[in-house]
C-alpha atoms as a PDB file:
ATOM      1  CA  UNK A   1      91.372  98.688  91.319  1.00  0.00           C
ATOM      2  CA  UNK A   2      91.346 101.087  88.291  1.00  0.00           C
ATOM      3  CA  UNK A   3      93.407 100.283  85.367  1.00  0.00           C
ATOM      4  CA  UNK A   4      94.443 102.627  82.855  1.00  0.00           C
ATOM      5  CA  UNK A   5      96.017 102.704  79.232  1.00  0.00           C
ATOM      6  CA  UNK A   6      98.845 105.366  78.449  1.00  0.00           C
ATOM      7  CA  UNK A   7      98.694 106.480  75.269  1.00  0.00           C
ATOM      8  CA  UNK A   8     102.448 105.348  74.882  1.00  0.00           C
ATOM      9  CA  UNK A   9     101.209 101.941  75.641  1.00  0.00           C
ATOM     10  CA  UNK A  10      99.090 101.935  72.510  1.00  0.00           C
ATOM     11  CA  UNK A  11     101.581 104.461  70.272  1.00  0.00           C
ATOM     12  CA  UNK A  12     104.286 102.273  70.707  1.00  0.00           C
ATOM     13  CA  UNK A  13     103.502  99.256  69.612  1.00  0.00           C
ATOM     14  CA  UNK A  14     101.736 101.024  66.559  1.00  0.00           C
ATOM     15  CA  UNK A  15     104.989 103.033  65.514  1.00  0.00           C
ATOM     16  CA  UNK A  16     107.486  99.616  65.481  1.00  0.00           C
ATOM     17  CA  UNK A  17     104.594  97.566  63.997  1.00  0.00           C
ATOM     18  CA  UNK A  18     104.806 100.988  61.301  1.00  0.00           C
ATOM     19  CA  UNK A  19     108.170 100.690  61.005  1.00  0.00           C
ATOM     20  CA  UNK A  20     108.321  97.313  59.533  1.00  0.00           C
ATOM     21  CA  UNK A  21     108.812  95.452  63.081  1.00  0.00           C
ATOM     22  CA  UNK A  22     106.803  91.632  62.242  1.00  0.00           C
ATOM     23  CA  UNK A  23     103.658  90.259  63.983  1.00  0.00           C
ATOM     24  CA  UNK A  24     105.444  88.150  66.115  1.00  0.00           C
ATOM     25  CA  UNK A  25     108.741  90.628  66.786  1.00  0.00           C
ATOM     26  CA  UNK A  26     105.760  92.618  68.416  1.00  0.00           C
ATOM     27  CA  UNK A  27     103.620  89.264  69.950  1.00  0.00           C
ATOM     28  CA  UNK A  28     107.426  88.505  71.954  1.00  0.00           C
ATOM     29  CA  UNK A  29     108.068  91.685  73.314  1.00  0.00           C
ATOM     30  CA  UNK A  30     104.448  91.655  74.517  1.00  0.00           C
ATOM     31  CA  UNK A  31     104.775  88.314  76.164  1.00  0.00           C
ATOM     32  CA  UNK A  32     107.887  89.749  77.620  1.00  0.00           C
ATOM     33  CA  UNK A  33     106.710  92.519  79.177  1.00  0.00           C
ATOM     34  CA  UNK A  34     103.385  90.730  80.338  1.00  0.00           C
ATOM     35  CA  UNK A  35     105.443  88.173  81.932  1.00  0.00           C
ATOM     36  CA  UNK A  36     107.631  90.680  83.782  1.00  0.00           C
ATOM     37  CA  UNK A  37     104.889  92.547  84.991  1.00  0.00           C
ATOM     38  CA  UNK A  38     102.765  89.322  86.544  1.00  0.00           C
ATOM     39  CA  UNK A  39     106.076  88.928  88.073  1.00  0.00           C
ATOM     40  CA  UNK A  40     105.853  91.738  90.341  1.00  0.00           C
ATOM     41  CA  UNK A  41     101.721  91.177  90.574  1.00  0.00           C
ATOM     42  CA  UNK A  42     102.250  88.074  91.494  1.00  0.00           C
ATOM     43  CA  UNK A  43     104.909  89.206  94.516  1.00  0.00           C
ATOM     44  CA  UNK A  44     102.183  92.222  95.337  1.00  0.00           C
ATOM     45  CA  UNK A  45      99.485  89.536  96.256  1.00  0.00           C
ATOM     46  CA  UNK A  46     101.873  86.904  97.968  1.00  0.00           C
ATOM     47  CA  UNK A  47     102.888  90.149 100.324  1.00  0.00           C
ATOM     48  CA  UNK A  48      98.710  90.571 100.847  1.00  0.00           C
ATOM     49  CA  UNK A  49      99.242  93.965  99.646  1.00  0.00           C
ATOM     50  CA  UNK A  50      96.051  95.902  97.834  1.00  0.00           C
ATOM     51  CA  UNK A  51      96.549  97.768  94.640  1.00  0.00           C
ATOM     52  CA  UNK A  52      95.084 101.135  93.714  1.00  0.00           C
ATOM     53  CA  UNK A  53      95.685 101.488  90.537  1.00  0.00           C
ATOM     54  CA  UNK A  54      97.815  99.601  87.227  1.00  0.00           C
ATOM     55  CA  UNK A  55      98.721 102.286  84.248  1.00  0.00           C
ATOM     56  CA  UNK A  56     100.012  99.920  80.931  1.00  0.00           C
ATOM     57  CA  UNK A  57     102.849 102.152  79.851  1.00  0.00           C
ATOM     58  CA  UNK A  58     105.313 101.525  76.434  1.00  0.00           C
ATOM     59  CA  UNK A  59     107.720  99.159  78.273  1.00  0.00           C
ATOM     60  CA  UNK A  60     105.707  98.068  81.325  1.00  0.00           C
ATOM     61  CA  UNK A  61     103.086  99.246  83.930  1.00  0.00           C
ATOM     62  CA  UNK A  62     103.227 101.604  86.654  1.00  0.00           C
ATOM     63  CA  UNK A  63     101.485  99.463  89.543  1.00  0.00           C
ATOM     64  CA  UNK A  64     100.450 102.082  92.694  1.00  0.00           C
ATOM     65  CA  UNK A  65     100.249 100.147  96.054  1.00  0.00           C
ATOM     66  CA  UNK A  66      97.286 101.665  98.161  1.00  0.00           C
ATOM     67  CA  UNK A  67      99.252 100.124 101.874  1.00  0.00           C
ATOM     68  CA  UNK A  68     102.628 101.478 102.753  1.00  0.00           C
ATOM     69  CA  UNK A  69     105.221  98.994 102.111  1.00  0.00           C
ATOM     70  CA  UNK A  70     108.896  98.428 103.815  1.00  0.00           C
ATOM     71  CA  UNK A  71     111.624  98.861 101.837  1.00  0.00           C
ATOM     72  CA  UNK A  72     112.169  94.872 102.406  1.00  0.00           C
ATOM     73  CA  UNK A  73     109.056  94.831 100.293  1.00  0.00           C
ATOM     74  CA  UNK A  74     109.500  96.753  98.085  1.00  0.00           C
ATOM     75  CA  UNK A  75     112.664  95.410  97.028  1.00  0.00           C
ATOM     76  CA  UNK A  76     111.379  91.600  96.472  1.00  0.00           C
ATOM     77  CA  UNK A  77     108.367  93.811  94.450  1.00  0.00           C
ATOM     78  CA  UNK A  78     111.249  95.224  92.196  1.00  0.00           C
ATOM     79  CA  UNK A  79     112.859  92.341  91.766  1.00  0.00           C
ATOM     80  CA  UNK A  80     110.511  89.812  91.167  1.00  0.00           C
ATOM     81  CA  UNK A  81     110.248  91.162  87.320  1.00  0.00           C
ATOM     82  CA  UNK A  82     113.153  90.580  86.309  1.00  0.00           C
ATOM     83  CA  UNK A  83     113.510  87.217  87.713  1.00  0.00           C
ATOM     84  CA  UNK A  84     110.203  86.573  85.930  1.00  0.00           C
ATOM     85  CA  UNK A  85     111.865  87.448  83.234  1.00  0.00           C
ATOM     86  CA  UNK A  86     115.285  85.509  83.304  1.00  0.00           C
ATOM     87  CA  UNK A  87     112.357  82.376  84.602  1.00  0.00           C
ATOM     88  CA  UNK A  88     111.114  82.852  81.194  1.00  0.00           C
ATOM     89  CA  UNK A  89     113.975  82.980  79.358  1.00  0.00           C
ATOM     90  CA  UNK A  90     114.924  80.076  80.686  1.00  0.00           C
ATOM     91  CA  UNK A  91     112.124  77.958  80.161  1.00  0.00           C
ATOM     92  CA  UNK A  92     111.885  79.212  76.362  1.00  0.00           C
ATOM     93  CA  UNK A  93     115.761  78.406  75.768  1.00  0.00           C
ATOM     94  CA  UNK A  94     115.631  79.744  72.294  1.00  0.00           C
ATOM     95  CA  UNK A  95     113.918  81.980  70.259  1.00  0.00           C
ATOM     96  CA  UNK A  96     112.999  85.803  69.768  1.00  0.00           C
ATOM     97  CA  UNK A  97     110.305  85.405  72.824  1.00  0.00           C
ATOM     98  CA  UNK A  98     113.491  84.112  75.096  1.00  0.00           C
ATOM     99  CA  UNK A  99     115.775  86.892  73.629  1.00  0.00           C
ATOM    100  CA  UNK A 100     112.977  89.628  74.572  1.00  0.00           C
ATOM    101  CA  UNK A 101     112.321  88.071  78.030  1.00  0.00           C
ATOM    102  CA  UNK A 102     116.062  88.248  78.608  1.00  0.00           C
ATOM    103  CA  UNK A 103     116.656  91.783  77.301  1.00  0.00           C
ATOM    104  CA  UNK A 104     113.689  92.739  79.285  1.00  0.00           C
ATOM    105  CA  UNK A 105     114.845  91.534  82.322  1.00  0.00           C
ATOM    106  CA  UNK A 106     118.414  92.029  82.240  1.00  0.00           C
ATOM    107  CA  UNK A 107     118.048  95.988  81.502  1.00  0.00           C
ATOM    108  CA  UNK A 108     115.505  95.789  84.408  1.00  0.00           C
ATOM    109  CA  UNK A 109     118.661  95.159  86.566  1.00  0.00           C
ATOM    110  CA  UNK A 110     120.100  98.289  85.621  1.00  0.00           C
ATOM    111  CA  UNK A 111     120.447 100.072  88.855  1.00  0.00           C
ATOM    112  CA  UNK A 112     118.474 103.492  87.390  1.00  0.00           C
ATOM    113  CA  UNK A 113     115.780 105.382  88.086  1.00  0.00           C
ATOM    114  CA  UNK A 114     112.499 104.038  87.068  1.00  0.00           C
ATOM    115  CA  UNK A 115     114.230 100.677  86.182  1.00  0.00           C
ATOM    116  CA  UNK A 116     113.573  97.646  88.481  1.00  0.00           C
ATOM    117  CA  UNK A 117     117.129  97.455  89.429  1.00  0.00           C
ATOM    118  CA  UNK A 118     117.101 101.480  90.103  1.00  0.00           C
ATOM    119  CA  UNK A 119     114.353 100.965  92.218  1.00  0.00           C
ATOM    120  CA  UNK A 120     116.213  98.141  94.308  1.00  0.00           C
ATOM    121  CA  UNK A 121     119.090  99.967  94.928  1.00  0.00           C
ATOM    122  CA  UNK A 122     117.110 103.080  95.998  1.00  0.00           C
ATOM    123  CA  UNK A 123     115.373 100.615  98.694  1.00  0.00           C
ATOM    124  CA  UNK A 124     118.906  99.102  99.941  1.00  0.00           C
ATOM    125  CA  UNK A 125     120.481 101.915 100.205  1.00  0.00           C
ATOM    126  CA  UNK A 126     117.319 103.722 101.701  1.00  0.00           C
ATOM    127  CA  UNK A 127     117.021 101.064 104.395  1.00  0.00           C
ATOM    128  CA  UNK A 128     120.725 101.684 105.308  1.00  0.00           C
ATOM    129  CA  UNK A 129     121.440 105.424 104.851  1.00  0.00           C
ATOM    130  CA  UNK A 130     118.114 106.983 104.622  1.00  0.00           C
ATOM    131  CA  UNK A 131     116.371 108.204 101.500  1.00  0.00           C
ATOM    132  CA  UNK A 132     118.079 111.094 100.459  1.00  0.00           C
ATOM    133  CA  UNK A 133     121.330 108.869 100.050  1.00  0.00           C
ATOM    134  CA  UNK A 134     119.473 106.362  98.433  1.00  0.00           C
ATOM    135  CA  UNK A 135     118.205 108.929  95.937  1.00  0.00           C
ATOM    136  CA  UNK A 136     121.554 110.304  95.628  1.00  0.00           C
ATOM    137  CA  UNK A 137     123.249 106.569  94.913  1.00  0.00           C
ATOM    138  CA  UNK A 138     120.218 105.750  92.223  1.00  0.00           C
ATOM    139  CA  UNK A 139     120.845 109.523  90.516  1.00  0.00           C
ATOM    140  CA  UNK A 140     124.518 108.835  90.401  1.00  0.00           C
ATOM    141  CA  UNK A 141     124.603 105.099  89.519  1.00  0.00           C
ATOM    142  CA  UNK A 142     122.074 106.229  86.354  1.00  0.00           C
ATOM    143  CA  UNK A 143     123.930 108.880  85.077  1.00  0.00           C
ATOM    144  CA  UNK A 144     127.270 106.464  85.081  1.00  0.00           C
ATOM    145  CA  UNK A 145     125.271 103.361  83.046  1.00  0.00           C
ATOM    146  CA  UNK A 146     123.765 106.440  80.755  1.00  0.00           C
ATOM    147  CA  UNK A 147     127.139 107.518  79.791  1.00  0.00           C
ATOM    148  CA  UNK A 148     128.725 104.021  79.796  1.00  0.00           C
ATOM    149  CA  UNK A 149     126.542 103.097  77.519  1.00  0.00           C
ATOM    150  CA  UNK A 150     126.474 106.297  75.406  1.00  0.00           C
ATOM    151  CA  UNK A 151     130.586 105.433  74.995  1.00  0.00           C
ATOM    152  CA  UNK A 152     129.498 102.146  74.045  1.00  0.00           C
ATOM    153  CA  UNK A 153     127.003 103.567  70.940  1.00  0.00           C
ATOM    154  CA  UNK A 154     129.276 105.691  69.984  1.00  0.00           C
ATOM    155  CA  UNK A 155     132.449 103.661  69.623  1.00  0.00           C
ATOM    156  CA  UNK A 156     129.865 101.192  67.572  1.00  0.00           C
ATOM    157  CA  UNK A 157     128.712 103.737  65.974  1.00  0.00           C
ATOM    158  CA  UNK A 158     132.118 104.837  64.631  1.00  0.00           C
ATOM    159  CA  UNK A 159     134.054 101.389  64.695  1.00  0.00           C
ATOM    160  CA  UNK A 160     130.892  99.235  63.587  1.00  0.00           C
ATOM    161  CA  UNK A 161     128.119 102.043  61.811  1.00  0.00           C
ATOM    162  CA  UNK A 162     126.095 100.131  64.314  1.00  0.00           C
ATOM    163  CA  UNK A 163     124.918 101.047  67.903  1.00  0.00           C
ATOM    164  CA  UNK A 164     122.201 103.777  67.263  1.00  0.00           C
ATOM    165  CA  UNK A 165     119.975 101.833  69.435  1.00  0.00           C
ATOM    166  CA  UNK A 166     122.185 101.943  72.522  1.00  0.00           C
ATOM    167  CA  UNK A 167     122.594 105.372  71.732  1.00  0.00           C
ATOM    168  CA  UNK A 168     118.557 105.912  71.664  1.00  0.00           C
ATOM    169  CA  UNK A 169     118.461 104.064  74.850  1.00  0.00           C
ATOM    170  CA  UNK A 170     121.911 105.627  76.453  1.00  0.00           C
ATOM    171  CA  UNK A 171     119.292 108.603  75.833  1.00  0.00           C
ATOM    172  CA  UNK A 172     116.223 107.546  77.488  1.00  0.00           C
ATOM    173  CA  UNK A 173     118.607 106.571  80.836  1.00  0.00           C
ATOM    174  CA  UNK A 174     119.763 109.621  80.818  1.00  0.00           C
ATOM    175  CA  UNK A 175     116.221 111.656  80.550  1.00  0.00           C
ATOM    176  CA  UNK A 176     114.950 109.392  82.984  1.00  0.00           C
ATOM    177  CA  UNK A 177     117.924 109.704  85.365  1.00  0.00           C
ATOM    178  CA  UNK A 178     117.473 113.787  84.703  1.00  0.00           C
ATOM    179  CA  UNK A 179     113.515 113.432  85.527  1.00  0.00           C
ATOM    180  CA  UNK A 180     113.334 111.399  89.039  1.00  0.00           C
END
């Protein structure tokens, strides 16, 4: 198994530590992601499946299966980070570390590309409809949450002079959305 370190992965962290994030705002996003990500290794090696390859990325890690997996599979892979997450959340109950884990795992539902949830609904509907719908439902159902939640930024933007977070990440969604 080879594992490899985007340079994202280690420019991240460095840029919100750098822009005044704390030690421990950065130690519970870190657990978060960890977490979430032993979630779906954890799901890999219950399904006796061999991985290739891990690449740490900014929010995550790309894992690359080496066996072809069903698309039954492959959606209890998706999912089980998330429900790592909300697991930890819930056995935290308070704090910034249960606030990440939640965050974490809750815009891992989001059915978009490259998101957990993205990749579960590309599965379902794959399994139904074949994969050209089910990369036609995932492409759609991003660009709707990238726009919802661009109106969302904006009208806190305007109403609030808050928001410019959502509309960072309303961003992102849609770039990613653009890129699969």
């Amino acid at each position: 198994m080879k594992i490899k370190i985007g340079f994202g992965a280690v420019v991240l962290p460095l840029a919100l530590f750098m822009a005044g994030a704390s030690t421990s705002s950065l130690l519970s996003l870190l657990s978060a992601v960890l977490f979430h990500e032993l979630g779906h290794l954890i799901t890999i090696l219950i399904l006796k499946k061999k991985i290739r390859a891990i690449t740490l990325e900014p929010f995550g890690a790309r894992i690359i299966i080496e066996d072809e997996i069903s698309y039954v599979h492959e959606i209890l892979i998706a999912l089980a980070g998330p429900a790592a997450s909300l697991l930890l959340f819930f056995l935290l109950g308070d704090g910034n570390a249960a606030d990440c884990s939640l965050f974490f795992g809750v815009i891992n539902l989001l059915p978009v590309p490259t998101l957990d949830g993205g990749r579960a609904l590309y599965c379902t509907v794959s399994y139904f409809s074949g994969p050209l719908s089910g990369d036609l439902a995932t492409r759609i159902c991003g660009k709707i949450f990238a726009f919802l939640i661009w109106l969302v930024s904006v009208y806190l933007i305007l109403r609030y002079d808050g928001g410019f977070g959502l509309l960072v990440f309303s961003c992102f969604l849609a770039v990613m959305t653009a890129r699969k």
